[in-house]
N, C-alpha and C. Protein backbone atom coordinates (compact mmCIF):
# COMPACT_ATOMS: atom_id res chain seq x y z
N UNK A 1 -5.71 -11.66 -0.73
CA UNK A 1 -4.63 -10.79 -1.17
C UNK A 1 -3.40 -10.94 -0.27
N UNK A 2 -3.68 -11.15 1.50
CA UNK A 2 -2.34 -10.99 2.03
C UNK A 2 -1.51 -12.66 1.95
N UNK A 3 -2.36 -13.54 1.73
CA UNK A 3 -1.50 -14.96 1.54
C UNK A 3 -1.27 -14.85 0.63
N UNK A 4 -1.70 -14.48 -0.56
CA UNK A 4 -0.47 -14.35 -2.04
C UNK A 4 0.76 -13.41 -1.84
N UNK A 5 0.28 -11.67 -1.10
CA UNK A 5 1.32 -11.18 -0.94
C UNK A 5 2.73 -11.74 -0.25
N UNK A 6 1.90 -12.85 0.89
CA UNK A 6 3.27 -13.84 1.55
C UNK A 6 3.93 -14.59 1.11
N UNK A 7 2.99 -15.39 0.32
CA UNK A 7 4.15 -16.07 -0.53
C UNK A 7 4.73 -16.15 -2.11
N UNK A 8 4.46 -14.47 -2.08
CA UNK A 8 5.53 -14.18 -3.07
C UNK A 8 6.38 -13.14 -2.01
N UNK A 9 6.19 -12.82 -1.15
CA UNK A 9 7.51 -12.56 -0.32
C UNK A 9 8.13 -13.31 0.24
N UNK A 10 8.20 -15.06 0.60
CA UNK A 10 8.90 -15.51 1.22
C UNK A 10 9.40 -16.17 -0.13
N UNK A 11 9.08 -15.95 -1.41
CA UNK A 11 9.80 -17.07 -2.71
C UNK A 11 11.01 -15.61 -3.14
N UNK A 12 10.47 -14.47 -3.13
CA UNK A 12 11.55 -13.78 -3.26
C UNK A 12 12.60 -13.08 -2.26
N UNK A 13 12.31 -13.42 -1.11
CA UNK A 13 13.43 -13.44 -0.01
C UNK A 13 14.21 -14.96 -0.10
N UNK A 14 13.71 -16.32 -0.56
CA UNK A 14 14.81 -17.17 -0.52
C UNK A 14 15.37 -16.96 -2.21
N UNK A 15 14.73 -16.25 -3.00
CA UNK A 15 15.92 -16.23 -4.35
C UNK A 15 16.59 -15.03 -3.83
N UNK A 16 16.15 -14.00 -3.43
CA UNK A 16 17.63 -13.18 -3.06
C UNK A 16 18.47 -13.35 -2.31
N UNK A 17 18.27 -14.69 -1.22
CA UNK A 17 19.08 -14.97 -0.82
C UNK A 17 20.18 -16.07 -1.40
N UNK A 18 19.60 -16.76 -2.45
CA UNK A 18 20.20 -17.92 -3.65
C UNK A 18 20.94 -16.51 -4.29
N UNK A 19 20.58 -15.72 -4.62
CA UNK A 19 21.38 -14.46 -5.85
C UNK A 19 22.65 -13.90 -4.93
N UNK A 20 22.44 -13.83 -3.87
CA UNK A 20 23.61 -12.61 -3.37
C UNK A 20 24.78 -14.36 -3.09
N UNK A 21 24.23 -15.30 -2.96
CA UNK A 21 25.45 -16.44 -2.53
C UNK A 21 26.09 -16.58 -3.41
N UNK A 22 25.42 -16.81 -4.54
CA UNK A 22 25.64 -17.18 -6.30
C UNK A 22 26.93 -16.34 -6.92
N UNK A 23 26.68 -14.63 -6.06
CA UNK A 23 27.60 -13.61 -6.48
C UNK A 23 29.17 -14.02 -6.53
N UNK A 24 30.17 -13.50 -7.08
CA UNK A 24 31.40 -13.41 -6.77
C UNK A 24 31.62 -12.63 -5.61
N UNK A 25 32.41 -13.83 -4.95
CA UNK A 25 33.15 -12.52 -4.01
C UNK A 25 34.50 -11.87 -4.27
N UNK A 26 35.28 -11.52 -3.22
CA UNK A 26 36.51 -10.80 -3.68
C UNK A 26 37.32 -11.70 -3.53
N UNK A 27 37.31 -13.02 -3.10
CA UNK A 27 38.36 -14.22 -2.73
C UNK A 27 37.46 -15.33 -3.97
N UNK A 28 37.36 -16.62 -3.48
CA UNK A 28 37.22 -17.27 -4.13
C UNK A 28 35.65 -17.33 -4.10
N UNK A 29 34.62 -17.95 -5.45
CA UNK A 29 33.51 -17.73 -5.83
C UNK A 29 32.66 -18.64 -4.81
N UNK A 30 31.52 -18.38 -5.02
CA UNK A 30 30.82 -19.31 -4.76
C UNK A 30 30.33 -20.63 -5.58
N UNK A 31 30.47 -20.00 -6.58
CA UNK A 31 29.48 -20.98 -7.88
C UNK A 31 30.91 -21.38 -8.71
N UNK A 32 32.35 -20.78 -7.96
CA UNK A 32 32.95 -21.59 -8.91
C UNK A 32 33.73 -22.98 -8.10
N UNK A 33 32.60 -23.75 -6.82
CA UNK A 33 33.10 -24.72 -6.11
C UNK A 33 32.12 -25.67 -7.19
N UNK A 34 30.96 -25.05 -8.32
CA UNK A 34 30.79 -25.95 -8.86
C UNK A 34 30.96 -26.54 -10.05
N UNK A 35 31.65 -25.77 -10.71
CA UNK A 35 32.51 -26.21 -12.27
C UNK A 35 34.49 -25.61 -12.16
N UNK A 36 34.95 -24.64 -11.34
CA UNK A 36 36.04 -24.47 -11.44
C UNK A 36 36.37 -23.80 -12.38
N UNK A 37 35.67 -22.52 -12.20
CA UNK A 37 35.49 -21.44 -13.19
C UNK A 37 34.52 -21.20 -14.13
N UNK A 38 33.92 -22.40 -14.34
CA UNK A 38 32.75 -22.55 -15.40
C UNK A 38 31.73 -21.22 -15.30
N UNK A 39 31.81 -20.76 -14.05
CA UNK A 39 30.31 -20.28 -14.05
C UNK A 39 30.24 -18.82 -14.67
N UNK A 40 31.87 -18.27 -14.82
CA UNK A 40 31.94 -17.04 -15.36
C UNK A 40 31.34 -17.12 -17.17
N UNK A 41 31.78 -18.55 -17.42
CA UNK A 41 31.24 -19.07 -18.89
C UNK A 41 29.65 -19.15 -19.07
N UNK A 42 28.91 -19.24 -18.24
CA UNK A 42 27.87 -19.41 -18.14
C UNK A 42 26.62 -17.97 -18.78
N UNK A 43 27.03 -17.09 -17.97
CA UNK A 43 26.20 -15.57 -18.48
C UNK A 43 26.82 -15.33 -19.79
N UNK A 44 27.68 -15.55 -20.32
CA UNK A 44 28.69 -14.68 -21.47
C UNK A 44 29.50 -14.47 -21.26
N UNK A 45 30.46 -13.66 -22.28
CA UNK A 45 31.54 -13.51 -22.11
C UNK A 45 32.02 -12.42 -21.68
N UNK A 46 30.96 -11.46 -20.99
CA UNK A 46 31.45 -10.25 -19.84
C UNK A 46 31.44 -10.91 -18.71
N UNK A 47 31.05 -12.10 -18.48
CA UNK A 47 30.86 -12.75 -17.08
C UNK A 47 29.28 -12.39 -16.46
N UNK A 48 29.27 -13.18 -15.59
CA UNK A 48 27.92 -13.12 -14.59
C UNK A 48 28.13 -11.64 -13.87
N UNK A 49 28.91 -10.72 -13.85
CA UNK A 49 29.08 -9.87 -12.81
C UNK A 49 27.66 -8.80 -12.64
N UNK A 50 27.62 -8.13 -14.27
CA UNK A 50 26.41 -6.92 -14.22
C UNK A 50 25.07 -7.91 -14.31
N UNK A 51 24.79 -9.43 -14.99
CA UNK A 51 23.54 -9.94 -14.93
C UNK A 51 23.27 -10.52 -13.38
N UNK A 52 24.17 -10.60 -12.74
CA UNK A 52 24.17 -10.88 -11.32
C UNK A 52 23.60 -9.54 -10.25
N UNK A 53 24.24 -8.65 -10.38
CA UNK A 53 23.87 -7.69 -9.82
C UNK A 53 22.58 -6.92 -10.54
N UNK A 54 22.19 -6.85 -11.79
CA UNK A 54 20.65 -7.00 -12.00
C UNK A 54 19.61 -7.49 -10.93
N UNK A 55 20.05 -8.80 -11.24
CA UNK A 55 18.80 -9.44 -10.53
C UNK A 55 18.69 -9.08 -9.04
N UNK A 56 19.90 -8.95 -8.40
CA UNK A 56 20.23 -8.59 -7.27
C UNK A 56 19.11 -7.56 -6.95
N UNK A 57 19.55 -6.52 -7.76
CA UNK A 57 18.56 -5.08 -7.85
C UNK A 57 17.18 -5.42 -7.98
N UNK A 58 16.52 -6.33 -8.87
CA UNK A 58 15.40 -6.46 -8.92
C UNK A 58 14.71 -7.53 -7.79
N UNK A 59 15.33 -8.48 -7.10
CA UNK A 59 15.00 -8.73 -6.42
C UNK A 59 15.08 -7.84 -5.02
N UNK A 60 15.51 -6.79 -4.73
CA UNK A 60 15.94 -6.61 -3.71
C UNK A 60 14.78 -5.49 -3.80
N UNK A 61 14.22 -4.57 -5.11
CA UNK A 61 13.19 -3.89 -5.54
C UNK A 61 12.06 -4.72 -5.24
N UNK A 62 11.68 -5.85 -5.13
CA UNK A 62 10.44 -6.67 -5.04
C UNK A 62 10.20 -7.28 -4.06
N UNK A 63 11.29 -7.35 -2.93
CA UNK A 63 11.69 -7.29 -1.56
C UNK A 63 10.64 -6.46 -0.65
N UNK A 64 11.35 -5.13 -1.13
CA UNK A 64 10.91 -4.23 -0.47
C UNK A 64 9.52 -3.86 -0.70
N UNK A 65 9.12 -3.49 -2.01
CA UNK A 65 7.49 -3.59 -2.17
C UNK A 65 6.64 -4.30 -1.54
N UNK A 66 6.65 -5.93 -1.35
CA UNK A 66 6.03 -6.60 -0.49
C UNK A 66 5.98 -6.26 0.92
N UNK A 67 7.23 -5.85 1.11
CA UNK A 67 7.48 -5.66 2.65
C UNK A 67 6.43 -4.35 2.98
N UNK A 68 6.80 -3.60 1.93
CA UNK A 68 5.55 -2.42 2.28
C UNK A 68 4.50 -2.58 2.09
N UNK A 69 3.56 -3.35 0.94
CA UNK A 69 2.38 -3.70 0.81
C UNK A 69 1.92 -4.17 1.92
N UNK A 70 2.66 -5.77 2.30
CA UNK A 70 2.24 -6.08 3.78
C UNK A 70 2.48 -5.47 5.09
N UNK A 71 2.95 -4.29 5.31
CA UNK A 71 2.72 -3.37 6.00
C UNK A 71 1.49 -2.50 6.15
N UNK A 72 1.35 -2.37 4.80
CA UNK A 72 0.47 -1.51 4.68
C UNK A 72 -1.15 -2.33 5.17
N UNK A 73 -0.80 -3.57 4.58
CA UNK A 73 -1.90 -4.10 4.79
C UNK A 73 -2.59 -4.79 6.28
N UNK A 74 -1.64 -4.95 6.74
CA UNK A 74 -1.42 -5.49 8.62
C UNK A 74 -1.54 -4.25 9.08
N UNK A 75 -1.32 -3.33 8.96
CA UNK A 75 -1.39 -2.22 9.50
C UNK A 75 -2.72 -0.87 9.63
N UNK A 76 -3.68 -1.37 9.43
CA UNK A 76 -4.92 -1.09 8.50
C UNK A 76 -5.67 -1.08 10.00
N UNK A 77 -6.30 0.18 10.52
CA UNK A 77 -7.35 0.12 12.02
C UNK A 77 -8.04 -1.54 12.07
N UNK A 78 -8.66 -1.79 10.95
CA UNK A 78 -9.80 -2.90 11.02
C UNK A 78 -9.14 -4.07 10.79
N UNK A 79 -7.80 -4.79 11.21
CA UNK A 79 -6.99 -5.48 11.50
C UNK A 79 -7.32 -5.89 12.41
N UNK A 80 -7.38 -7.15 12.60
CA UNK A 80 -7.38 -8.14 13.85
C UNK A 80 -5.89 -7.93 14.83
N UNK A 81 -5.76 -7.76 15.76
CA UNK A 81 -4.36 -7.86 16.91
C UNK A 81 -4.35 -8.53 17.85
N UNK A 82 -3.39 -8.76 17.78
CA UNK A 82 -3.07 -9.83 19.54
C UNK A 82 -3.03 -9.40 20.73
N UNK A 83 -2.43 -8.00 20.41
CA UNK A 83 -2.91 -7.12 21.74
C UNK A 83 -4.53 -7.02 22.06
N UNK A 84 -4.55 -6.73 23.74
CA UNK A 84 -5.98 -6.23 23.72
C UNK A 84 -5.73 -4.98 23.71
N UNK A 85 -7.49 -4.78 24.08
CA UNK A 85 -7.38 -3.13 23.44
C UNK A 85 -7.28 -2.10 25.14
N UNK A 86 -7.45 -3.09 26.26
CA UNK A 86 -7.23 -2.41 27.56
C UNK A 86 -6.15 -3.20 28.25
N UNK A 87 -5.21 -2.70 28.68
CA UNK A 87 -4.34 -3.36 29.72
C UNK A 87 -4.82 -3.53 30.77
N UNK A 88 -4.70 -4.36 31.48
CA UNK A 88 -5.21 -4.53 32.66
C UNK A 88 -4.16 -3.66 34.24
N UNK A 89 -4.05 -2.82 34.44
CA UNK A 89 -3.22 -2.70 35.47
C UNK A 89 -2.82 -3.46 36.36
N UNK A 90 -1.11 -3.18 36.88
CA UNK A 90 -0.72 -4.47 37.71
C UNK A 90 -0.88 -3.80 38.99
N UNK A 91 -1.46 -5.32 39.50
CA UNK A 91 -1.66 -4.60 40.70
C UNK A 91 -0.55 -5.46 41.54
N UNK A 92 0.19 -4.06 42.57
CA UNK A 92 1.03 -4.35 43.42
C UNK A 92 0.78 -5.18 45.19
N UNK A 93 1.83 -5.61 45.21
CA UNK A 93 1.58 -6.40 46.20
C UNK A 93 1.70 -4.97 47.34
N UNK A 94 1.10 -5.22 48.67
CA UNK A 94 1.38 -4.18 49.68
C UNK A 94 2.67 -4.53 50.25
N UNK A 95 3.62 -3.85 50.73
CA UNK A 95 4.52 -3.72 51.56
C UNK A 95 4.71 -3.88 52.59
N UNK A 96 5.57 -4.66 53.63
CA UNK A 96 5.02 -4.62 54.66
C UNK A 96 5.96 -3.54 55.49
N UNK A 97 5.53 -3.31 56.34
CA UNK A 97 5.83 -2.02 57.40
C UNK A 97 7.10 -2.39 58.05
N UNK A 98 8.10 -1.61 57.59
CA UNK A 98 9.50 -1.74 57.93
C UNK A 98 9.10 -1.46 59.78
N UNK A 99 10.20 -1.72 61.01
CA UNK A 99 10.05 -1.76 62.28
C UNK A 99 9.54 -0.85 62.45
């Protein structure tokens, strides 16, 4: 369960990161360095703006679920850790006796 949960969280952290580049910005586009306006032609003729920010939303919704599932699931008493379970105290060096 947690290697599927990973890698459908690391395939939908690199498309939300492909979706938010893809977006318009407030200067010049991203996606229009690759047709020269084309790409507003591409979604229809309201433009990519609301099907852009959709996906945005839904990826960013499926983001976070994983992130909590695998929380939830790493996080579980009967989890293996890297920590041990006793610290060892440090032990100090002695001082030596000022004059």
């Amino acid at each position: 369960m947690i290697p599927f949960l990973l890698t459908v969280h690391v395939l939908v952290c690199i498309a939300l990161i492909v979706i938010v580049l893809l977006q318009a910005g407030k200067g010049a586009e991203a996606g229009a360095s690759f047709g020269a306006g084309a790409s507003q032609t591409v979604f229809g003729a309201s433009g990519g703006r609301s099907f852009m920010s959709k996906m945005t939303t839904f990826a960013a919704c499926l983001f976070m679920l994983t992130s909590l599932s695998l929380a939830y699931l790493y996080g579980k008493p009967g989890s293996d850790s890297l920590m041990p379970d006793q610290v060892q105290p440090v032990q100090t060096q002695q001082q030596q006796s000022a004059e």
